[in-house]
Every structure is written in C-alpha cells, then in structure tokens.
C-alpha atoms as a PDB file:
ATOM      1  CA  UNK A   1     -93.463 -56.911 102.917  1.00  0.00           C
ATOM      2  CA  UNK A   2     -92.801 -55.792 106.495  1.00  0.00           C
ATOM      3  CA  UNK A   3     -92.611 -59.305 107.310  1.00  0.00           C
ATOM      4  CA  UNK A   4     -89.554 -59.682 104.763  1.00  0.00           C
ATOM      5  CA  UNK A   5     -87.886 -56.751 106.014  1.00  0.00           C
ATOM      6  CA  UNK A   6     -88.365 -58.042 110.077  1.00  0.00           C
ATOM      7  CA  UNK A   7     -86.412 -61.169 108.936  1.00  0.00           C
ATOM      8  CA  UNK A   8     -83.015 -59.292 108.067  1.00  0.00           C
ATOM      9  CA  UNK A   9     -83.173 -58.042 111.517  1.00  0.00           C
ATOM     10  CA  UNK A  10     -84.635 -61.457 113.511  1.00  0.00           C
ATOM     11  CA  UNK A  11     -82.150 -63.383 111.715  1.00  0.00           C
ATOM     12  CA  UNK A  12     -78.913 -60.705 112.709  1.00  0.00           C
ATOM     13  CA  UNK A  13     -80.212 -61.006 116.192  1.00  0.00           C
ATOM     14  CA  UNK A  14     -80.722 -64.511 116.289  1.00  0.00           C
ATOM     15  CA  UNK A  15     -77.580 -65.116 114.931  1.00  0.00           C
ATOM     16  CA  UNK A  16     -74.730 -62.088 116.872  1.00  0.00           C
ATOM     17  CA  UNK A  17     -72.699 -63.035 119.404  1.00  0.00           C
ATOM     18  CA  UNK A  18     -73.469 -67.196 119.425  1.00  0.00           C
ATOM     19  CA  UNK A  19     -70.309 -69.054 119.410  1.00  0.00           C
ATOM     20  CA  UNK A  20     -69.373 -71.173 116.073  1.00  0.00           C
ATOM     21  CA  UNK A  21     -69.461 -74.319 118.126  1.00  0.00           C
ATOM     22  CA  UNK A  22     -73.550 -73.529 119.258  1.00  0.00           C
ATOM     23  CA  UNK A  23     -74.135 -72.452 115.424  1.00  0.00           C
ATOM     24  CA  UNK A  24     -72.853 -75.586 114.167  1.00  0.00           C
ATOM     25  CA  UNK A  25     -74.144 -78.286 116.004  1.00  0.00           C
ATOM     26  CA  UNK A  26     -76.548 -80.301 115.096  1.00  0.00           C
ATOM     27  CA  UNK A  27     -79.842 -79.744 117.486  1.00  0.00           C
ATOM     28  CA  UNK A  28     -80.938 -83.246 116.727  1.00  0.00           C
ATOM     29  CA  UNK A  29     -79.820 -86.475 114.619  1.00  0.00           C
ATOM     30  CA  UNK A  30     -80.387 -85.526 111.144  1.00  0.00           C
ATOM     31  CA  UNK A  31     -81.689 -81.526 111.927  1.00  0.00           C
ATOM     32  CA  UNK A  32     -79.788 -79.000 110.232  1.00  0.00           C
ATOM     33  CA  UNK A  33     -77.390 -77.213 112.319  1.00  0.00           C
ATOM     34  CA  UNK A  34     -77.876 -72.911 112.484  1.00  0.00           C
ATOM     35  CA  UNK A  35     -75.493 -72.567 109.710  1.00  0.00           C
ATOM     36  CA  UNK A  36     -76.812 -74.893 107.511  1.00  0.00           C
ATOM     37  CA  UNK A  37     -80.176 -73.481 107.582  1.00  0.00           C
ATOM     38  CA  UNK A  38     -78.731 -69.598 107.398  1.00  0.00           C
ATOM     39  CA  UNK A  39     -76.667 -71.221 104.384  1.00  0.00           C
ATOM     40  CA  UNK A  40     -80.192 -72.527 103.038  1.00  0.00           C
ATOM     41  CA  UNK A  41     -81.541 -69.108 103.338  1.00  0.00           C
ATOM     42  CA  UNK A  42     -78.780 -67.731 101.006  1.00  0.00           C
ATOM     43  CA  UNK A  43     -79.416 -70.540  98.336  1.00  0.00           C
ATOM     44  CA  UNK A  44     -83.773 -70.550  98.689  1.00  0.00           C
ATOM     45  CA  UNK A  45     -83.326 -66.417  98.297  1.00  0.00           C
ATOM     46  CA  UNK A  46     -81.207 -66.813  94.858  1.00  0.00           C
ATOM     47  CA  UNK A  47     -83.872 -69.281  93.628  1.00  0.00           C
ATOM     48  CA  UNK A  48     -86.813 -67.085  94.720  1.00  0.00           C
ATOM     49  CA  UNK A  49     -85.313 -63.897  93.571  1.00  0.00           C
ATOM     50  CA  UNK A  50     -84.554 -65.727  90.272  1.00  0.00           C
ATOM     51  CA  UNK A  51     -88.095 -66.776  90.152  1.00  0.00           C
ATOM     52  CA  UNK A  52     -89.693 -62.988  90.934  1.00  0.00           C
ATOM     53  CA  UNK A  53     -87.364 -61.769  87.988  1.00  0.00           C
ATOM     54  CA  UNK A  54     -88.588 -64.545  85.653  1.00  0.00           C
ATOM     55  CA  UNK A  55     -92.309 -64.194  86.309  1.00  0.00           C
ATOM     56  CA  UNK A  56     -91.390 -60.392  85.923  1.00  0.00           C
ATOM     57  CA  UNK A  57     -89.817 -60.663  82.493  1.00  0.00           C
ATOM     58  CA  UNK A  58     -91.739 -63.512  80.876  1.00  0.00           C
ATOM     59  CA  UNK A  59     -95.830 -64.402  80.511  1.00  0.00           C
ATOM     60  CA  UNK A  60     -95.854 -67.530  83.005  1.00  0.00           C
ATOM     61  CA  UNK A  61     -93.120 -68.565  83.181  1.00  0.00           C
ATOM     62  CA  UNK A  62     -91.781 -72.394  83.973  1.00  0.00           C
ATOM     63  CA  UNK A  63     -90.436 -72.031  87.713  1.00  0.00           C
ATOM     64  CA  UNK A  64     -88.572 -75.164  88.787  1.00  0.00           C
ATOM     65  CA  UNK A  65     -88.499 -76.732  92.261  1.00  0.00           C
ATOM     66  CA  UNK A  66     -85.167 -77.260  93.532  1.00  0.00           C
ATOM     67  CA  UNK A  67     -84.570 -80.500  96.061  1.00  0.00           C
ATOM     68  CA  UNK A  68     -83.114 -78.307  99.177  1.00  0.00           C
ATOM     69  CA  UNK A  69     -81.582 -81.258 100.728  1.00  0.00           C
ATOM     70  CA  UNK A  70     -79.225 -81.688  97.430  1.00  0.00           C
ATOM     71  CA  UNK A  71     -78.464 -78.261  97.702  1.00  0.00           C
ATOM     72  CA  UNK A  72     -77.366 -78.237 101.118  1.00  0.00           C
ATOM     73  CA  UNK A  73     -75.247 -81.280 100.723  1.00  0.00           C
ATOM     74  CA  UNK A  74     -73.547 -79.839  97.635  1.00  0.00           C
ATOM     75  CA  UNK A  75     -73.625 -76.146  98.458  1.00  0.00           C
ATOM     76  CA  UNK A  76     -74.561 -75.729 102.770  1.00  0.00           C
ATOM     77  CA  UNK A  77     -70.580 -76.221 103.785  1.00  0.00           C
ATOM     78  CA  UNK A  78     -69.321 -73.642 101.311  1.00  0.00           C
ATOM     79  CA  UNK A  79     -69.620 -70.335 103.649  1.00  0.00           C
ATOM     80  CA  UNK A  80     -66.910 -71.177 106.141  1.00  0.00           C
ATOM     81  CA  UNK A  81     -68.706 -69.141 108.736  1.00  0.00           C
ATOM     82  CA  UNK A  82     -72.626 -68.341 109.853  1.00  0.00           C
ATOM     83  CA  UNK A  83     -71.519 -64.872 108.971  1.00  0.00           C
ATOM     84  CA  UNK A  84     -70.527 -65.909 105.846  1.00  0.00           C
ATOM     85  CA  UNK A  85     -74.072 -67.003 104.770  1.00  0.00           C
ATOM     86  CA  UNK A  86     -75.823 -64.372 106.436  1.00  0.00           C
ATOM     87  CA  UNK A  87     -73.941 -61.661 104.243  1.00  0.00           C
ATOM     88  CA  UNK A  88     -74.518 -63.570 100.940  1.00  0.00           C
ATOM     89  CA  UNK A  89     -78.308 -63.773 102.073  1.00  0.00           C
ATOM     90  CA  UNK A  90     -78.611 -60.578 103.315  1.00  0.00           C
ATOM     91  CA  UNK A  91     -77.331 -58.916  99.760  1.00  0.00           C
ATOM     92  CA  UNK A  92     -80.065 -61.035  98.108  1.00  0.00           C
ATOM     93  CA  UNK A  93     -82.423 -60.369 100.768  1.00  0.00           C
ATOM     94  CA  UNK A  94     -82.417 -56.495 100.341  1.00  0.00           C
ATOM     95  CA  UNK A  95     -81.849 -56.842  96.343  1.00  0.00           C
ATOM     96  CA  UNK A  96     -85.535 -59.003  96.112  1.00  0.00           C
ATOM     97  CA  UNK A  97     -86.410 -56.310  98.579  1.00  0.00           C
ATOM     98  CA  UNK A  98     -85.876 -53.781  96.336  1.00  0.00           C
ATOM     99  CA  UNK A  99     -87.889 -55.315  93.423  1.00  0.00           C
ATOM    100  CA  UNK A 100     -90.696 -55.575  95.465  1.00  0.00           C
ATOM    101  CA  UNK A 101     -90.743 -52.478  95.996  1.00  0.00           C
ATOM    102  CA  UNK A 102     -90.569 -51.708  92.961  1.00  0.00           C
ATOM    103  CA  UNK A 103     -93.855 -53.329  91.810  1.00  0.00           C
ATOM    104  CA  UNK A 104     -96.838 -51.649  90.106  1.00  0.00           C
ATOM    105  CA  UNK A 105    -100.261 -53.046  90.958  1.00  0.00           C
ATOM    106  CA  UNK A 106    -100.330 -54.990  88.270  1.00  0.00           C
ATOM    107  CA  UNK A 107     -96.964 -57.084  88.480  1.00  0.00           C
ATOM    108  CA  UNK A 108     -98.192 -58.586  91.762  1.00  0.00           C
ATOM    109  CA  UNK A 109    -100.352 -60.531  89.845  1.00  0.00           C
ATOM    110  CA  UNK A 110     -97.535 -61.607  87.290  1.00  0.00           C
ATOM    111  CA  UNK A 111     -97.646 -65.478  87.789  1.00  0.00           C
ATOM    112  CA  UNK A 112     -95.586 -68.575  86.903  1.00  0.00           C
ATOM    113  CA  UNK A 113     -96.026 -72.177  86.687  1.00  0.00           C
ATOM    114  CA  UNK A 114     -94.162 -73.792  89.693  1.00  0.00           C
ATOM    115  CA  UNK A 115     -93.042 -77.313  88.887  1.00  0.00           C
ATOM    116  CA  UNK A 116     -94.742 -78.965  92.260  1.00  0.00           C
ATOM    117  CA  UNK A 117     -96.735 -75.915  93.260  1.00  0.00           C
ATOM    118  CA  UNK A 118     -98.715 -74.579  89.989  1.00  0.00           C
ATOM    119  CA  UNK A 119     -99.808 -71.356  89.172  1.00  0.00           C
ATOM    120  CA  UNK A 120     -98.436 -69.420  91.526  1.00  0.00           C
ATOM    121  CA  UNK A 121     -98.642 -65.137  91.535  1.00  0.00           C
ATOM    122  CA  UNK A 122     -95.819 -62.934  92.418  1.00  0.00           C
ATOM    123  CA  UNK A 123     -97.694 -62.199  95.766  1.00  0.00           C
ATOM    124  CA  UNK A 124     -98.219 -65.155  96.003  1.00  0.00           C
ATOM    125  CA  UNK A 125     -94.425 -65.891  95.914  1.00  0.00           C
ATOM    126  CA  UNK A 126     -93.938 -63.163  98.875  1.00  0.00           C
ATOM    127  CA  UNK A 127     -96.394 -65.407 101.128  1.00  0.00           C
ATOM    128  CA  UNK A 128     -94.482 -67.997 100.574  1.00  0.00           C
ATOM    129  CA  UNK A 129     -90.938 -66.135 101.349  1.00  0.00           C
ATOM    130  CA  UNK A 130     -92.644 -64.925 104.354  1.00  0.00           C
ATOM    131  CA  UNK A 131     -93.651 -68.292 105.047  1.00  0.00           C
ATOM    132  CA  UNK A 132     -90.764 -69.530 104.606  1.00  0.00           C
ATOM    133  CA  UNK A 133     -88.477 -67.204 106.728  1.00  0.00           C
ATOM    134  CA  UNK A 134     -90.925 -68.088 109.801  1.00  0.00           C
ATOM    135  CA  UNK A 135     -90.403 -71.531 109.268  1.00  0.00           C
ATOM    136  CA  UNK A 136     -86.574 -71.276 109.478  1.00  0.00           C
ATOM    137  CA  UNK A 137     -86.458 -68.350 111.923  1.00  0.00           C
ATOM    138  CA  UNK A 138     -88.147 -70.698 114.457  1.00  0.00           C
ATOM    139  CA  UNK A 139     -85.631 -73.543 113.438  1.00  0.00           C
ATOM    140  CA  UNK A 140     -83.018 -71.544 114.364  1.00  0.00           C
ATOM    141  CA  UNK A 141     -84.873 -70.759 117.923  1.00  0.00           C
ATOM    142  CA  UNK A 142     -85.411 -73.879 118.499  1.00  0.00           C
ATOM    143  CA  UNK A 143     -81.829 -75.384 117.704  1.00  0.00           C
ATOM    144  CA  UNK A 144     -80.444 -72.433 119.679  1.00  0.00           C
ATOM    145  CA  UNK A 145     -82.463 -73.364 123.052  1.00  0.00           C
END
C-alpha cells in the first residue's frame, strides 16, 4: 500500500514545474509522450478501481482486459493539460486508496476472473497497480531525461 500512496507524490514531483512543450513530446517514434501516459494513468485507475469494487461486491467476478492503446487513441487527448490528467487520476487514486484501506482480512483474498490474466485476488490486483505505477513512473523518467 505504501507503494500506492509514494506514487501520488513521485508522479506530482515528476510532473511540477516541466513545461507543456517537454510533457508533450514524444521521447521516441511511437513512445507515448508524459501526458499521454499520466492520461493512461487516469483511464488504467478507473478500470482497476472498477475491478476492486466488482471483485468486492460479486463471488468472482468476470474482469475484462481493456486494449490501452485504443483507449489512449480514443480517450489520451481529452485532458487538455498534464495537470488535467493528473487531477482526474489523483481523485481515483486516493478514492481506490481509500477502499483499500478499508479491507478486512478476508476481502484481500476476494478474487476475479481476469479475461487474459485468470484468477486473480484483490492483493493480487494491488501488486499489479504497484507494478504498474513503477512501470510508468520510470516512463515518465526516462522521456523526461
């Protein structure tokens, strides 16, 4: 959990003070630009937090994999600013946050069906968030360098 926390404050940091024209270019052909990935962070938190409530609410739930190049094609430009994104994925952020917290014993091993990664636990779904902020949070370093 600490390590989902750390990434509303990495990704603030990361992100202050850069000027639009740094956040938005591309780092290489075909590489998401900083505010496309922040923008991805937004969307992959709605789906996640979407998924923690299902798996919360229902025995095993069907989870379904979303394609996150689709979704950045249809939904990445819709933020007109990095600061934008970061506010719409910070909300989500600290609401998912909150559920976590939230969680008896138990409920961590609530568990749903992912449509490409199976059976999949609801701390299991954390390690993946966690994961998954690393993954982008280095992105962003790197495309910022």
């Amino acid at each position: 959990m600490e390590r989902l926390r750390a990434t509303v404050r990495d990704l603030v940091s990361l992100t202050s003070g850069v000027p639009d024209e740094h956040l938005s270019r591309e780092p290489a052909p075909g590489e998401w630009p900083v505010d496309m990935v922040v923008a991805h962070l937004a969307d992959a938190e709605l789906v996640w937090g979407m998924r923690l409530r299902t798996m919360l609410t229902a025995d095993e739930p069907d989870l379904a994999g979303f394609d996150q190049d689709v979704w950045a094609d249809r939904f990445g430009g819709l933020d007109e600013e990095v600061h934008l994104s970061l506010a719409r994925w910070r909300a989500l952020r600290e609401s998912n946050l909150r559920v976590f917290h939230s969680l008896d014993d138990e409920e961590w091993e609530n568990a749903g069906i992912h449509e490409e990664r199976g059976r999949i636990t609801v701390a299991d779904l954390a390690s993946i968030l966690a994961d998954h902020d690393k993954a982008h949070l280095d992105q962003i370093r790197q495309a910022l360098r």
